[in-house]
C-alpha atoms as a PDB file:
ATOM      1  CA  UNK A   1     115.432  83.017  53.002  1.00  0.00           C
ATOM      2  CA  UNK A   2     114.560  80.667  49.902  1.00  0.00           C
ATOM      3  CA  UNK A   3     117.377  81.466  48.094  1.00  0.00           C
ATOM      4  CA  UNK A   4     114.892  83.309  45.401  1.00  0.00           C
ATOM      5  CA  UNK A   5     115.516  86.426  45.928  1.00  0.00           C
ATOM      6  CA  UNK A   6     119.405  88.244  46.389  1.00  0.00           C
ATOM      7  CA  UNK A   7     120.943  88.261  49.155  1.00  0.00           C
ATOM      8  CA  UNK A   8     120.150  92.078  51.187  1.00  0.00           C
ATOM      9  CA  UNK A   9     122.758  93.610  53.536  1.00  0.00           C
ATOM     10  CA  UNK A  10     122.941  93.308  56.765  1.00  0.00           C
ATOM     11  CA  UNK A  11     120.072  95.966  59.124  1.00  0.00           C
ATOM     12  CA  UNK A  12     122.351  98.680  60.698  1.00  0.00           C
ATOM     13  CA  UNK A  13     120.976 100.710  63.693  1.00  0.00           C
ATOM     14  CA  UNK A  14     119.413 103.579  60.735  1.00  0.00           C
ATOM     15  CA  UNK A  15     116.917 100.889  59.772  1.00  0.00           C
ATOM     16  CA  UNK A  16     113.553 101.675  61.701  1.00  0.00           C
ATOM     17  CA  UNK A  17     110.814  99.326  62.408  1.00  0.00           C
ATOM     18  CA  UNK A  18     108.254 100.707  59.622  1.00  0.00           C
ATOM     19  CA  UNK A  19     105.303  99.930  62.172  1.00  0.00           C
ATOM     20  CA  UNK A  20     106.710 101.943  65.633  1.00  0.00           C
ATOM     21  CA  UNK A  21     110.009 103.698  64.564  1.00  0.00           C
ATOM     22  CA  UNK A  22     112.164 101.186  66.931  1.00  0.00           C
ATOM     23  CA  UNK A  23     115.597  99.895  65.366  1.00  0.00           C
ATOM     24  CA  UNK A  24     114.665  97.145  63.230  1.00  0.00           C
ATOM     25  CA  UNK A  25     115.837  93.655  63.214  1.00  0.00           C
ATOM     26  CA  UNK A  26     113.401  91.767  60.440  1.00  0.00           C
ATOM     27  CA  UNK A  27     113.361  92.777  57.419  1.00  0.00           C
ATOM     28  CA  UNK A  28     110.255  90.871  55.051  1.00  0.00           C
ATOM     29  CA  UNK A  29     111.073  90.748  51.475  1.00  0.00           C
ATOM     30  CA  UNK A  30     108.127  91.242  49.395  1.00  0.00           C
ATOM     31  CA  UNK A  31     107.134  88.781  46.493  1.00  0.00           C
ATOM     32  CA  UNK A  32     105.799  92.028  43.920  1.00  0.00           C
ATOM     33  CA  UNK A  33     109.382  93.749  45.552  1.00  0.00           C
ATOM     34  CA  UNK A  34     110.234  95.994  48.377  1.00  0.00           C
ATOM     35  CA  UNK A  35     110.535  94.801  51.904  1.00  0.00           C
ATOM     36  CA  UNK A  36     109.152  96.172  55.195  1.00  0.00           C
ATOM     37  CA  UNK A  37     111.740  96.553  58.633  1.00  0.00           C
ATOM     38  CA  UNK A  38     110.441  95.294  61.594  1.00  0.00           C
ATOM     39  CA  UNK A  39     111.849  95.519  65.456  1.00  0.00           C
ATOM     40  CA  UNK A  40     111.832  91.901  66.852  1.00  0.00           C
ATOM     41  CA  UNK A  41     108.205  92.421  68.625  1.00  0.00           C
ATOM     42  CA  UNK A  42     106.355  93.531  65.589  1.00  0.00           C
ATOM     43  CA  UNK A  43     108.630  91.218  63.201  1.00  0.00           C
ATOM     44  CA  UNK A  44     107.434  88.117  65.366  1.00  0.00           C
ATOM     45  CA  UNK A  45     103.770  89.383  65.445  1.00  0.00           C
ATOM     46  CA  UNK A  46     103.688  89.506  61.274  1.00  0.00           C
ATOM     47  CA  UNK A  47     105.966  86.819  59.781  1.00  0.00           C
ATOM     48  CA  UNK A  48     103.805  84.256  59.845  1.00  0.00           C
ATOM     49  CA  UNK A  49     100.886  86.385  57.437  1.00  0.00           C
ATOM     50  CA  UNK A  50     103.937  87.647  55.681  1.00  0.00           C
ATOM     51  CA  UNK A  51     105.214  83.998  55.105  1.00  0.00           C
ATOM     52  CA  UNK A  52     101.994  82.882  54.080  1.00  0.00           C
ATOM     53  CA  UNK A  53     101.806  85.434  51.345  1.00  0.00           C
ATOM     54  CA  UNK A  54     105.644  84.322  49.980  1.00  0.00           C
ATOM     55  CA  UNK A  55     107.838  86.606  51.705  1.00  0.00           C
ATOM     56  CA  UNK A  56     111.005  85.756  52.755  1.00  0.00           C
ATOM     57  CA  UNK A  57     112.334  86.858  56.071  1.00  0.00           C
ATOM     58  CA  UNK A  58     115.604  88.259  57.122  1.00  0.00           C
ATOM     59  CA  UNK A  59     115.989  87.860  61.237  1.00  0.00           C
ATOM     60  CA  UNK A  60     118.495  89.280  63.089  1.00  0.00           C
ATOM     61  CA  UNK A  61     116.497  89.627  66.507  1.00  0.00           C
ATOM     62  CA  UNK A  62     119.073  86.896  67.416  1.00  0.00           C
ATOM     63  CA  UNK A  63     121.676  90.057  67.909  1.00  0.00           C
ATOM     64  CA  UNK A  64     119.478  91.259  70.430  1.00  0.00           C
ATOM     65  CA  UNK A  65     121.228  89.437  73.539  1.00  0.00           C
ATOM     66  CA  UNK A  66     124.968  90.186  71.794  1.00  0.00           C
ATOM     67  CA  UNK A  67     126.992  92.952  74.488  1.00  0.00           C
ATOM     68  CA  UNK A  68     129.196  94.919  72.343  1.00  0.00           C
ATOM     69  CA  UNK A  69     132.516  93.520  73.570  1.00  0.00           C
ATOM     70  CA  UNK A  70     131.498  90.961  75.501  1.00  0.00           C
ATOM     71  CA  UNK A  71     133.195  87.458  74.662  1.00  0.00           C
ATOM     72  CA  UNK A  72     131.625  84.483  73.458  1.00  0.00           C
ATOM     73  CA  UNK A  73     131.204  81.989  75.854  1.00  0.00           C
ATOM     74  CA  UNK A  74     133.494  79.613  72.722  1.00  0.00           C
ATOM     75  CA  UNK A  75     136.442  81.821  72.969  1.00  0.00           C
ATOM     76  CA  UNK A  76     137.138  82.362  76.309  1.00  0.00           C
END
């Protein structure tokens, strides 16, 4: 993000990709306002046209290869 707009929270597993219903993991925040919630696949297809047009881009596709439990590599 730019730092121009506030911070948003964190995507949870309620937020839905707006574009195929899939738990989304980029969220674009709009210049005018709003934001659109993207799974990783359709998030990487439209940030760069939403970048172009100003919009600032949350992604947290990176939590995609996390296993719940599982310990980092750093801590064991």
């Amino acid at each position: 993000m730019t730092g121009a707009l506030a911070p948003t929270r964190p995507l949870s597993v309620a937020d839905r990709c707006d574009r195929c219903g899939a738990q989304a993991y980029v969220r674009a925040v709009l210049v005018g306002g709003g934001d659109l919630l993207f799974c990783a696949h359709h998030g990487r297809k439209y940030a760069e046209a939403l970048r172009a047009n100003g919009a600032d881009i949350q992604d947290e596709s990176d939590r995609l290869i996390e296993t719940p439990g599982a310990v980092p590599d750093d801590e064991r």
